[in-house]
Structure formats: C-alpha cells, structure tokens
PDB file of N, CA and C in Angstrom:
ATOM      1  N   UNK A   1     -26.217 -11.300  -7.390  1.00  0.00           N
ATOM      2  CA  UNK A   1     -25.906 -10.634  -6.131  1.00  0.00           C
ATOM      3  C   UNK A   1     -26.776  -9.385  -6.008  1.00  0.00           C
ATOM      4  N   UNK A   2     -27.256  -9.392  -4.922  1.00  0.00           N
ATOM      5  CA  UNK A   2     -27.903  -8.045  -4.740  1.00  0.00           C
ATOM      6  C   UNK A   2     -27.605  -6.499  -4.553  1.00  0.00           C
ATOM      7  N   UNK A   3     -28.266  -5.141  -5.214  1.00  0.00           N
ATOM      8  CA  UNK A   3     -27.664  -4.226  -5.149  1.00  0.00           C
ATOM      9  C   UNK A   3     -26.756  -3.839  -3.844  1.00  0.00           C
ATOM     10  N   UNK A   4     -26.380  -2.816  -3.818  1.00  0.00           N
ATOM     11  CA  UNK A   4     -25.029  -2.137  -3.136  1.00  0.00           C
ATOM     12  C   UNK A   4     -26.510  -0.988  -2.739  1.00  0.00           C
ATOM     13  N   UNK A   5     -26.624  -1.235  -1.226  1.00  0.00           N
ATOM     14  CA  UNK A   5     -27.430  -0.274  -1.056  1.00  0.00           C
ATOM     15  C   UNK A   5     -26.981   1.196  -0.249  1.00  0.00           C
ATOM     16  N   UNK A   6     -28.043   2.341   0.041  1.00  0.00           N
ATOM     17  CA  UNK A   6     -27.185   3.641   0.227  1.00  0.00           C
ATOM     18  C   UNK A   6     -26.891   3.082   1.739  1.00  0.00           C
ATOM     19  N   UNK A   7     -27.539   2.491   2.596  1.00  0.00           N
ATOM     20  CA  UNK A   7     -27.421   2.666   3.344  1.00  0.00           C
ATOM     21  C   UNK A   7     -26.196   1.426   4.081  1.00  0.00           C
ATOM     22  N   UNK A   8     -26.075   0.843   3.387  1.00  0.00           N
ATOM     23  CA  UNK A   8     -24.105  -0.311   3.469  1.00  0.00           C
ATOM     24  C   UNK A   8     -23.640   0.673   2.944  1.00  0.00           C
ATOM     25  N   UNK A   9     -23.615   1.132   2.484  1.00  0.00           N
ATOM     26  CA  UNK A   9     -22.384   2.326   1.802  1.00  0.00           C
ATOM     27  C   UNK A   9     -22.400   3.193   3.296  1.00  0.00           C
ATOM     28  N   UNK A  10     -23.146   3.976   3.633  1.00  0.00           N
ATOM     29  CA  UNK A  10     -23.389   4.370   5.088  1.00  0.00           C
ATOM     30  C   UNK A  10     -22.762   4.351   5.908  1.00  0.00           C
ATOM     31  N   UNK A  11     -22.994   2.938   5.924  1.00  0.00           N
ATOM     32  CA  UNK A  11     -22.875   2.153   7.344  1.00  0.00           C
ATOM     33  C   UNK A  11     -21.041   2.066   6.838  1.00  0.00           C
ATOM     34  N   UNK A  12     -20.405   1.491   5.639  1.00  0.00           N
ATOM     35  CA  UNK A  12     -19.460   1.557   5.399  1.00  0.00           C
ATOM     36  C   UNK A  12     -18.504   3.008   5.569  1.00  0.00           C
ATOM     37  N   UNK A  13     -19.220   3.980   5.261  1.00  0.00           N
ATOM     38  CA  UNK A  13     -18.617   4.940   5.274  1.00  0.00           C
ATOM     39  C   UNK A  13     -17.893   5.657   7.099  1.00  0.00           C
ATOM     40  N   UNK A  14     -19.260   4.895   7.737  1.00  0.00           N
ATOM     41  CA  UNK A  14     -19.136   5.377   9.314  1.00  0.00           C
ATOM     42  C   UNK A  14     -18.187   4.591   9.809  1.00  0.00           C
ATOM     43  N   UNK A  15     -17.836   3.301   9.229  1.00  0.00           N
ATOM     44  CA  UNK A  15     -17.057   2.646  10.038  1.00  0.00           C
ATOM     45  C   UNK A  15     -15.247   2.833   9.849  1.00  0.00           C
ATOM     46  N   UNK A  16     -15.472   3.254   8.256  1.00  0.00           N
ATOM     47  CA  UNK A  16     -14.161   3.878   7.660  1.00  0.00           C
ATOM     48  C   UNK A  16     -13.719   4.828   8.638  1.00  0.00           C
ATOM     49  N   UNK A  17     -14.976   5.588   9.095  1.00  0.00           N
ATOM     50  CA  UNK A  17     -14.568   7.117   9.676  1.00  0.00           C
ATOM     51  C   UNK A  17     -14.703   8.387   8.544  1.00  0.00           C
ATOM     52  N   UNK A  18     -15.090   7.999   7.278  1.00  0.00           N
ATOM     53  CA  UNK A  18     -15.280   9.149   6.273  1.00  0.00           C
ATOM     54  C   UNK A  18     -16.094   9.388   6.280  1.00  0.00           C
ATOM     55  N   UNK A  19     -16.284  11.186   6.341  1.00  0.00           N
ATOM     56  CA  UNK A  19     -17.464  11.790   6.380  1.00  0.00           C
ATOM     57  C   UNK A  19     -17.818  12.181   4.833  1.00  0.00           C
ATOM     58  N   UNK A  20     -19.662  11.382   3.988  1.00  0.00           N
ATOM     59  CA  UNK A  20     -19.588  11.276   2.815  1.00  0.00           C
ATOM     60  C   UNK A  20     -20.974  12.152   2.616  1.00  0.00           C
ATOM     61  N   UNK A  21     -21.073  12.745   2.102  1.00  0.00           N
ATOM     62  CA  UNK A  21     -22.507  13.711   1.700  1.00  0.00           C
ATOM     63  C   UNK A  21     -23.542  12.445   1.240  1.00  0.00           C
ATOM     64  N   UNK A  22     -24.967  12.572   1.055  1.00  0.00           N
ATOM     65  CA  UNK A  22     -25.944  12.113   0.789  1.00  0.00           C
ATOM     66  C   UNK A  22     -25.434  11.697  -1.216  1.00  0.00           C
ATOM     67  N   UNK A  23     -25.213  12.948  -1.375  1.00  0.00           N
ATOM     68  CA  UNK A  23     -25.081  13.093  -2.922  1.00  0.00           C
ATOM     69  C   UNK A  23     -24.010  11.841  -2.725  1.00  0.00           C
ATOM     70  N   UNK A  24     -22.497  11.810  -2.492  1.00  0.00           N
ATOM     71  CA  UNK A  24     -21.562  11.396  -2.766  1.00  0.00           C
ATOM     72  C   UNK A  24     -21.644   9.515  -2.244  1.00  0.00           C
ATOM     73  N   UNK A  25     -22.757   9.556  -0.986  1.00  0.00           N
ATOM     74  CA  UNK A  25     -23.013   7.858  -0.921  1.00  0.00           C
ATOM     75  C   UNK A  25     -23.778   7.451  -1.687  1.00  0.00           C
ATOM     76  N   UNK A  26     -24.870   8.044  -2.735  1.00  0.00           N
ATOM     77  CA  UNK A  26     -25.538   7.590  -4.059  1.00  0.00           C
ATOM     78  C   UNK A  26     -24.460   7.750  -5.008  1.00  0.00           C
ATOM     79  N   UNK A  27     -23.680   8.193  -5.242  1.00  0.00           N
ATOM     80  CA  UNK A  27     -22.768   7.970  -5.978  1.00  0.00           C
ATOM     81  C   UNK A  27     -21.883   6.476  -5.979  1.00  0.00           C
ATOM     82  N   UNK A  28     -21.695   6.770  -4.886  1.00  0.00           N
ATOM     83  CA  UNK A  28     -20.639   5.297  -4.169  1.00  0.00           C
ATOM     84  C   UNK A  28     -21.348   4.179  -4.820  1.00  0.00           C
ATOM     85  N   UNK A  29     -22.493   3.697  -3.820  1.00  0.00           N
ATOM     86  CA  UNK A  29     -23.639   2.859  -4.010  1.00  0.00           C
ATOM     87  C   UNK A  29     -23.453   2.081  -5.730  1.00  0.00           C
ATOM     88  N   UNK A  30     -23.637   3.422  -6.806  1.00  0.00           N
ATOM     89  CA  UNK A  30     -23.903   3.082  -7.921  1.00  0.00           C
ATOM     90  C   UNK A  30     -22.367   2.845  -8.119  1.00  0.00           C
ATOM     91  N   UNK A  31     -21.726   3.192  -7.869  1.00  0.00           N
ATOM     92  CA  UNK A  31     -20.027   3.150  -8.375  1.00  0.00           C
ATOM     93  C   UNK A  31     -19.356   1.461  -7.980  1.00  0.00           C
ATOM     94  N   UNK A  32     -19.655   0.951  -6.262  1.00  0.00           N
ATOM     95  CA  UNK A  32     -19.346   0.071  -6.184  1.00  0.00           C
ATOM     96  C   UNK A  32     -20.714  -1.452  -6.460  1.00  0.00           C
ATOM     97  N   UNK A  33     -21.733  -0.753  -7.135  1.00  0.00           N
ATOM     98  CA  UNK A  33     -22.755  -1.809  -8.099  1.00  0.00           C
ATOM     99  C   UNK A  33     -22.020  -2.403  -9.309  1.00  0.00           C
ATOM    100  N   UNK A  34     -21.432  -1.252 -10.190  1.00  0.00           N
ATOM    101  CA  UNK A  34     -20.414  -1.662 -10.876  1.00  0.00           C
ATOM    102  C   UNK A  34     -19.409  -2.624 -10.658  1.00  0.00           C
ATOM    103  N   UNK A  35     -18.798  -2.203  -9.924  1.00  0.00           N
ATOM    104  CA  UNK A  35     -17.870  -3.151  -9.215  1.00  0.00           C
ATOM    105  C   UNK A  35     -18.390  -4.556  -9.206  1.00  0.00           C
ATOM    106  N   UNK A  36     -19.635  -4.751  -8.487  1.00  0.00           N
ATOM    107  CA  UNK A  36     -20.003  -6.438  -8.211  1.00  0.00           C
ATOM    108  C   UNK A  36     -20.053  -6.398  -8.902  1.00  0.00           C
ATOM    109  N   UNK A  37     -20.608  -5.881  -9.809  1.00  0.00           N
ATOM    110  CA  UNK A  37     -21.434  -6.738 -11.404  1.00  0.00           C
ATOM    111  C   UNK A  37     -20.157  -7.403 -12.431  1.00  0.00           C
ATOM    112  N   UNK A  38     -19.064  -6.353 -12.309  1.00  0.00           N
ATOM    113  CA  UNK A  38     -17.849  -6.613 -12.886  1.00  0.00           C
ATOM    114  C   UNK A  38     -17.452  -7.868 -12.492  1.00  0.00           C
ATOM    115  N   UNK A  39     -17.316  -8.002 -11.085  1.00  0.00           N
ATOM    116  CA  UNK A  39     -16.829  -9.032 -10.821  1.00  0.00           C
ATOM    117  C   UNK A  39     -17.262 -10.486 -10.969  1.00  0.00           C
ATOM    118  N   UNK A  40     -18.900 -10.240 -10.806  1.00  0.00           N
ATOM    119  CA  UNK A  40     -19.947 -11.564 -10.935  1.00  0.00           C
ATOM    120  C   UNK A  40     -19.791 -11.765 -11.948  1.00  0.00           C
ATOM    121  N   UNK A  41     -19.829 -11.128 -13.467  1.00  0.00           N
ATOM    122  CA  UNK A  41     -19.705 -11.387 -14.499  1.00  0.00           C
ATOM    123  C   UNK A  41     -18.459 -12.324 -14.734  1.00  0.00           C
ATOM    124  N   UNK A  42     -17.113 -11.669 -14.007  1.00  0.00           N
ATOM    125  CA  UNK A  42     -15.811 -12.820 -14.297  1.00  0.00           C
ATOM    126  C   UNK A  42     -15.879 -13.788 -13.375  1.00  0.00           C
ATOM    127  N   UNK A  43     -16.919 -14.128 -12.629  1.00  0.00           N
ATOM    128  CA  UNK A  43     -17.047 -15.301 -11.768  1.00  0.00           C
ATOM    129  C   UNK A  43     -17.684 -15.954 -12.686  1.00  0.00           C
ATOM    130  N   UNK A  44     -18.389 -15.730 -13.162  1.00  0.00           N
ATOM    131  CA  UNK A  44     -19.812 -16.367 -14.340  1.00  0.00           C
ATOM    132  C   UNK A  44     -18.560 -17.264 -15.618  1.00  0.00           C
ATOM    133  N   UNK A  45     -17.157 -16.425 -15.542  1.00  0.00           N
ATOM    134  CA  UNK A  45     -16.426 -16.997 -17.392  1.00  0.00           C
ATOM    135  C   UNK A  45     -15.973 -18.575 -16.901  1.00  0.00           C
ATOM    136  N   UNK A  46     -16.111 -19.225 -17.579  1.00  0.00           N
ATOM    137  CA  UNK A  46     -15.277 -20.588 -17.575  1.00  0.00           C
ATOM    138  C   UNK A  46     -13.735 -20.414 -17.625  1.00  0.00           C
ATOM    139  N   UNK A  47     -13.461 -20.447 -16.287  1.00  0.00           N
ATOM    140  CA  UNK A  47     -12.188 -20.698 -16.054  1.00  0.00           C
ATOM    141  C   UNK A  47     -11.450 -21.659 -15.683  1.00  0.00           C
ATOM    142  N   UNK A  48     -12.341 -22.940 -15.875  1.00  0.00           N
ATOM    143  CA  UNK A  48     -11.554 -24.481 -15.456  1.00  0.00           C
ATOM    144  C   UNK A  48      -9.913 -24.831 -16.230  1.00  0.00           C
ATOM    145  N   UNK A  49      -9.918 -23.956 -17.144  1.00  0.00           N
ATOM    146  CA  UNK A  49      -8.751 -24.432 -18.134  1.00  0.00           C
ATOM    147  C   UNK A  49      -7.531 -23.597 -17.273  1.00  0.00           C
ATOM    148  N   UNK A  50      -7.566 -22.487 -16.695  1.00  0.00           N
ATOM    149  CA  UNK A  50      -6.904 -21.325 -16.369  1.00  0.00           C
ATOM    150  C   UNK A  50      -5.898 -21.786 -15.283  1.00  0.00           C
ATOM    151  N   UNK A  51      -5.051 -22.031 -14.697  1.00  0.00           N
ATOM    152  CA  UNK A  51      -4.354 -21.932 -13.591  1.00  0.00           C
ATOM    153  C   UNK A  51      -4.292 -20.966 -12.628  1.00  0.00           C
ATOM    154  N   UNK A  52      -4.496 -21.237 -11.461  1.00  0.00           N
ATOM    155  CA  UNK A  52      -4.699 -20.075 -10.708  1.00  0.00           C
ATOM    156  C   UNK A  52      -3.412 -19.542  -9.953  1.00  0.00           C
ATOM    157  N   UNK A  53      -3.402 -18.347 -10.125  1.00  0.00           N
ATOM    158  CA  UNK A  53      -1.820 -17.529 -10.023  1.00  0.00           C
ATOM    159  C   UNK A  53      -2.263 -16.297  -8.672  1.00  0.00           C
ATOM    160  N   UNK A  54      -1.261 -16.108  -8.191  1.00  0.00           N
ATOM    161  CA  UNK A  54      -0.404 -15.097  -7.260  1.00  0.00           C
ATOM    162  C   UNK A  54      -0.286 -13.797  -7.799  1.00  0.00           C
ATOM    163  N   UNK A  55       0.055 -14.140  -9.057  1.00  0.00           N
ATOM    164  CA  UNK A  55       0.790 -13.087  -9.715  1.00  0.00           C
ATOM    165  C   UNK A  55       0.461 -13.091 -11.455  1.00  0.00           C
ATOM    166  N   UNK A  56      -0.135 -12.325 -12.088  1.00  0.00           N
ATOM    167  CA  UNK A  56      -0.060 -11.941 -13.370  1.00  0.00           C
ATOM    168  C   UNK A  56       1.324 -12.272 -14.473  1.00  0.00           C
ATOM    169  N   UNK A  57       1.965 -11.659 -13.742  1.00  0.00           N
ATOM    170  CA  UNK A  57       3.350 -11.805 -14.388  1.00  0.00           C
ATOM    171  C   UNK A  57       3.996 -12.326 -13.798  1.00  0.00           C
ATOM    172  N   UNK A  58       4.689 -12.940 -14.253  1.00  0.00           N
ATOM    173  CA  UNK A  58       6.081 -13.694 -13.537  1.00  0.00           C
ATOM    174  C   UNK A  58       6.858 -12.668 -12.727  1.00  0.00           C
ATOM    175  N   UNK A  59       7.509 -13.369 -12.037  1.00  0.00           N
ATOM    176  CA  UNK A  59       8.074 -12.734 -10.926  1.00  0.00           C
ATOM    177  C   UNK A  59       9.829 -12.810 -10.938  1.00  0.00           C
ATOM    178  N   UNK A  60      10.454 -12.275 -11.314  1.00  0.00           N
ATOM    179  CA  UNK A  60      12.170 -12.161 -11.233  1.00  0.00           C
ATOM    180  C   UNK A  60      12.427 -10.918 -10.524  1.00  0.00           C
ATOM    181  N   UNK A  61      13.996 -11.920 -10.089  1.00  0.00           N
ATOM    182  CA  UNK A  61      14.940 -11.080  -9.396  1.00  0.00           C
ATOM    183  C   UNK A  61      15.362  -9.548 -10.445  1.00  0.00           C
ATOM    184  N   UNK A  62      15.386  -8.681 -10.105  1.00  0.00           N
ATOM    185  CA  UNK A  62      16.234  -6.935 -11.313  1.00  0.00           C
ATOM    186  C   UNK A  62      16.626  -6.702 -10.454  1.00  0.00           C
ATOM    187  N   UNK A  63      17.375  -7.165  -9.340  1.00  0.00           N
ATOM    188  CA  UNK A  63      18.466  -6.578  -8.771  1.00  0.00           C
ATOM    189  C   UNK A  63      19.432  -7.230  -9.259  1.00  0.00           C
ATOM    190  N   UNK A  64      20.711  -6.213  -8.722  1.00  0.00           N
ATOM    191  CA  UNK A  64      22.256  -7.052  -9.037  1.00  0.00           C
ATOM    192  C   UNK A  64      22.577  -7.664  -7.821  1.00  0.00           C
ATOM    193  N   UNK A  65      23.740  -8.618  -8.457  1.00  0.00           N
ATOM    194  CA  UNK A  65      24.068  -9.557  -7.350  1.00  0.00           C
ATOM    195  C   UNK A  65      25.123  -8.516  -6.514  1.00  0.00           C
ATOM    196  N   UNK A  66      25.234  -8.702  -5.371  1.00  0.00           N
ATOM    197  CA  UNK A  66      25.708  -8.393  -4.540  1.00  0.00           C
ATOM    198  C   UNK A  66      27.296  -8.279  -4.677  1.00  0.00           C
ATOM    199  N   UNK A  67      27.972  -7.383  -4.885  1.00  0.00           N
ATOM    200  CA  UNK A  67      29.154  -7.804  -4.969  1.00  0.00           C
ATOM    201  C   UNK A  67      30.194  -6.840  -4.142  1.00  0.00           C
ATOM    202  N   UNK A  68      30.880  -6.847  -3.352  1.00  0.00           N
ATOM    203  CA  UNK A  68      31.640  -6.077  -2.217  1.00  0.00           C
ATOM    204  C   UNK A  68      32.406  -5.269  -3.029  1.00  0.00           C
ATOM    205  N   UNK A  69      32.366  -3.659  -2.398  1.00  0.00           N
ATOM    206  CA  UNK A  69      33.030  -2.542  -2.739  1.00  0.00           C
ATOM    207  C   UNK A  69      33.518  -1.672  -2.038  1.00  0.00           C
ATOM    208  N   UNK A  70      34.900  -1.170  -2.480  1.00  0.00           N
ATOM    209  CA  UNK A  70      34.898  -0.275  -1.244  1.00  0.00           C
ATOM    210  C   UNK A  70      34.318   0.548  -0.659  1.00  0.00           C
ATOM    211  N   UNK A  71      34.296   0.353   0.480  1.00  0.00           N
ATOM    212  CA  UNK A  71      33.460   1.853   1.355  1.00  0.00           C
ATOM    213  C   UNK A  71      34.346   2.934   1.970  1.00  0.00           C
ATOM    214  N   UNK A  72      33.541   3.898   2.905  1.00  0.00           N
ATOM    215  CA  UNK A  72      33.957   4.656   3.216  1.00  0.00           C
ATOM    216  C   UNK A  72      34.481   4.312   4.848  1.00  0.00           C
ATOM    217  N   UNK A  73      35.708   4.603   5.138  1.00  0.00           N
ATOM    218  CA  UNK A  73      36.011   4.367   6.946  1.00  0.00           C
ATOM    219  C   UNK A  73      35.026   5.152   7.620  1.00  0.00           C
ATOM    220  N   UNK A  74      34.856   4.799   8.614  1.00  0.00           N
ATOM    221  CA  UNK A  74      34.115   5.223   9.766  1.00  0.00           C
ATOM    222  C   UNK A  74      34.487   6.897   9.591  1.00  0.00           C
ATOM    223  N   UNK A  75      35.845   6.912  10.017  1.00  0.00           N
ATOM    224  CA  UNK A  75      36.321   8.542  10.175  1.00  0.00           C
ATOM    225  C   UNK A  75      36.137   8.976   8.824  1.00  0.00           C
ATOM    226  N   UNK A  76      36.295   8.746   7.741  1.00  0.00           N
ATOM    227  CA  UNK A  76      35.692   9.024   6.704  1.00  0.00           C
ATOM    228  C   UNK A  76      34.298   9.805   6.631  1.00  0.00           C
ATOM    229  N   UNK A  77      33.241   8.646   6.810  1.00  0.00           N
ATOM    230  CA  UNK A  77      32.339   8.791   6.719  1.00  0.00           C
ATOM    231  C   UNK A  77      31.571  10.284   7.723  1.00  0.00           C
ATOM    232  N   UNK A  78      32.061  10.314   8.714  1.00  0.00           N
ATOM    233  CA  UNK A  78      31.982  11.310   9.568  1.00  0.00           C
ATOM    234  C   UNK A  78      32.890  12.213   9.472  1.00  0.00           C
ATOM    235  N   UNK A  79      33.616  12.413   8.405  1.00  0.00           N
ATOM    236  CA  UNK A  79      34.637  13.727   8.442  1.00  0.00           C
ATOM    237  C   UNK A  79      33.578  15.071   7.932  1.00  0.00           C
ATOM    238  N   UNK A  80      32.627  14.815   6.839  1.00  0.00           N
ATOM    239  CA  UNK A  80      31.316  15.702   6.718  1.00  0.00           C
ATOM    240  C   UNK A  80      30.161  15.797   7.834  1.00  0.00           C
ATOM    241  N   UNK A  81      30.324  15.277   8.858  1.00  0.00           N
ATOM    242  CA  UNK A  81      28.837  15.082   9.444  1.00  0.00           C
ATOM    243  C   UNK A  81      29.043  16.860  10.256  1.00  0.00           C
ATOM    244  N   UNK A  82      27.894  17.503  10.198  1.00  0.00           N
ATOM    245  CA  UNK A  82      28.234  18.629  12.023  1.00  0.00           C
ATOM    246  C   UNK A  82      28.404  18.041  12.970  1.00  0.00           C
ATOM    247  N   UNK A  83      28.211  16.897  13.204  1.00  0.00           N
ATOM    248  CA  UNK A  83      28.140  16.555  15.189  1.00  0.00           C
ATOM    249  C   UNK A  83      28.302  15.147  14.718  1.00  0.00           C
ATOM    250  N   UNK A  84      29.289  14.689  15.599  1.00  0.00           N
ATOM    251  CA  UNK A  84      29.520  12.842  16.174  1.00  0.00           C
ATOM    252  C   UNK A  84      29.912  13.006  17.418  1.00  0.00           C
ATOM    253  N   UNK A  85      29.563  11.791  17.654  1.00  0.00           N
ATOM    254  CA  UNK A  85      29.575  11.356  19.226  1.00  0.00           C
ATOM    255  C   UNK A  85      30.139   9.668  19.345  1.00  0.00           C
ATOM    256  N   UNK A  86      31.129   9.719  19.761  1.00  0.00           N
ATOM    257  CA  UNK A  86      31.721   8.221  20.345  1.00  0.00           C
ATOM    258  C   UNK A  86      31.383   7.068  18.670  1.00  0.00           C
ATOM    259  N   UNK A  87      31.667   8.134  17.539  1.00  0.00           N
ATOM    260  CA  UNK A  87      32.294   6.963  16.404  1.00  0.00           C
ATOM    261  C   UNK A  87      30.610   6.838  15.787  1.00  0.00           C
ATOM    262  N   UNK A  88      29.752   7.675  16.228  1.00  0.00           N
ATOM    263  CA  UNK A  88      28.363   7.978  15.590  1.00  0.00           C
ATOM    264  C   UNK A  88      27.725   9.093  15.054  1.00  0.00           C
ATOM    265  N   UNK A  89      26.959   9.676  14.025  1.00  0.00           N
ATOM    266  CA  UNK A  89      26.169  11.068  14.039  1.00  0.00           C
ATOM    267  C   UNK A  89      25.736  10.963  14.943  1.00  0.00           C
ATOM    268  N   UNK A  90      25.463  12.094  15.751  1.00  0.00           N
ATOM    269  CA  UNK A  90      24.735  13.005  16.258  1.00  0.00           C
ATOM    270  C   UNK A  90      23.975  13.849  15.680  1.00  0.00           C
ATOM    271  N   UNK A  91      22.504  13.524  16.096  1.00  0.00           N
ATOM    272  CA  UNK A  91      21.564  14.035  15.422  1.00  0.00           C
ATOM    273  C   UNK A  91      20.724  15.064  16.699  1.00  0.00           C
ATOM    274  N   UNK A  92      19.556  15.739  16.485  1.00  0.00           N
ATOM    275  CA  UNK A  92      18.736  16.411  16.808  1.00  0.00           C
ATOM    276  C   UNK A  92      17.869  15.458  17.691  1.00  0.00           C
ATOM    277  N   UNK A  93      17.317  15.576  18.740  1.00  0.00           N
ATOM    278  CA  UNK A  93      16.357  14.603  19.759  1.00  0.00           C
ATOM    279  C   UNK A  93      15.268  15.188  18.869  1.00  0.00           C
ATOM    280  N   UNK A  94      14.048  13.992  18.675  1.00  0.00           N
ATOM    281  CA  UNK A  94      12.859  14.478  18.057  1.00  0.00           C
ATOM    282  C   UNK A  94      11.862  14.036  18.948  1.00  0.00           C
ATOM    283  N   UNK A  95      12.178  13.041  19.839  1.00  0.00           N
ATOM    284  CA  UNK A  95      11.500  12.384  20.971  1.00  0.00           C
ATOM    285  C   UNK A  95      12.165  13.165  22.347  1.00  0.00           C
ATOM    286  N   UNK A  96      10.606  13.212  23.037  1.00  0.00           N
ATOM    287  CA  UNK A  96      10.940  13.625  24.402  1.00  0.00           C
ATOM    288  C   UNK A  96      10.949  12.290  25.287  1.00  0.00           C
ATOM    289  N   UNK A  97      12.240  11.933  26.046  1.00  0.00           N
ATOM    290  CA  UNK A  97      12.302  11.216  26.665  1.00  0.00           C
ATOM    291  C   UNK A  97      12.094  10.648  27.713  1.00  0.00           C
ATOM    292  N   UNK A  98      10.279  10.621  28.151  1.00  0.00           N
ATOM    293  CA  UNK A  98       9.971  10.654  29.202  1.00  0.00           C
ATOM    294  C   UNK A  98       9.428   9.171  29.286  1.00  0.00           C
TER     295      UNK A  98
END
C-alpha cells in the first residue's frame, strides 16, 4: 500500500474541520503510515484456520435478572421534590418555547 501522504492527511484534516499545523500533519502522515503498515502486515498472516468474530471475547449477560421490588408511591416519591404539578416534578424551563 502506498505511503500516507502530507497532503491526504490535509485534505483529511480540512474535511474533519481540524485545524493541524504543518509540523503536526508530518507527524500524522508518519503516525497513520504506521497504522497501514500494521495493518497490511496482519492482512499478509494466514488466517484461513481463524474464525471470524464480532467480538474478541465472548459476550454474556452481568446483569441481574429482573426481579420486582418495592417502590416508592407517587406521593412518596414527591414528598422531597420543591415543586410538583398535577402528580409530576416540576422542573425549571430550559427551552424557550417558541
């Protein structure tokens, strides 16, 4: 694969919207050269034996099962609040409602 040149890094950088110094897109350039090479190299390993996965590790449930508990009543729950309104908090408007 061919180098990672300054000026795709550039062009990458303008389209991101990041503004990157001269110094810091020769940096890039050489930083994401690495990168391909890394990667071409594990394209290059014999992986016919390998199964191809989603996921590294297996994947399980670590939650608990669900199991019903008591809660708090409504009036409960709002006996701490500063402000309710019709069986709800009342909160602060953060949106202008136009």
């Amino acid at each position: 694969m061919s180098a990672i040149t300054f000026e795709q890094v550039k062009h990458l950088a303008s389209l991101a919207l990041i503004e990157m110094t001269d110094e810091e897109l020769t940096a890039m350039a050489s930083e994401l050269d690495i990168i391909v090479a890394s990667v071409e190299t594990m394209s290059q390993k014999a992986t016919a034996d390998i199964p191809a996965t989603s996921h590294p590790i297996p994947l399980e449930n670590v939650f608990r099962e669900d199991v019903p508990v008591p809660t708090l009543t409504q009036e409960e729950a709002l006996s701490g609040a500063p402000d309710a309104q019709d069986g709800k908090f009342r909160v602060p408007a953060i949106l202008d409602e136009d």
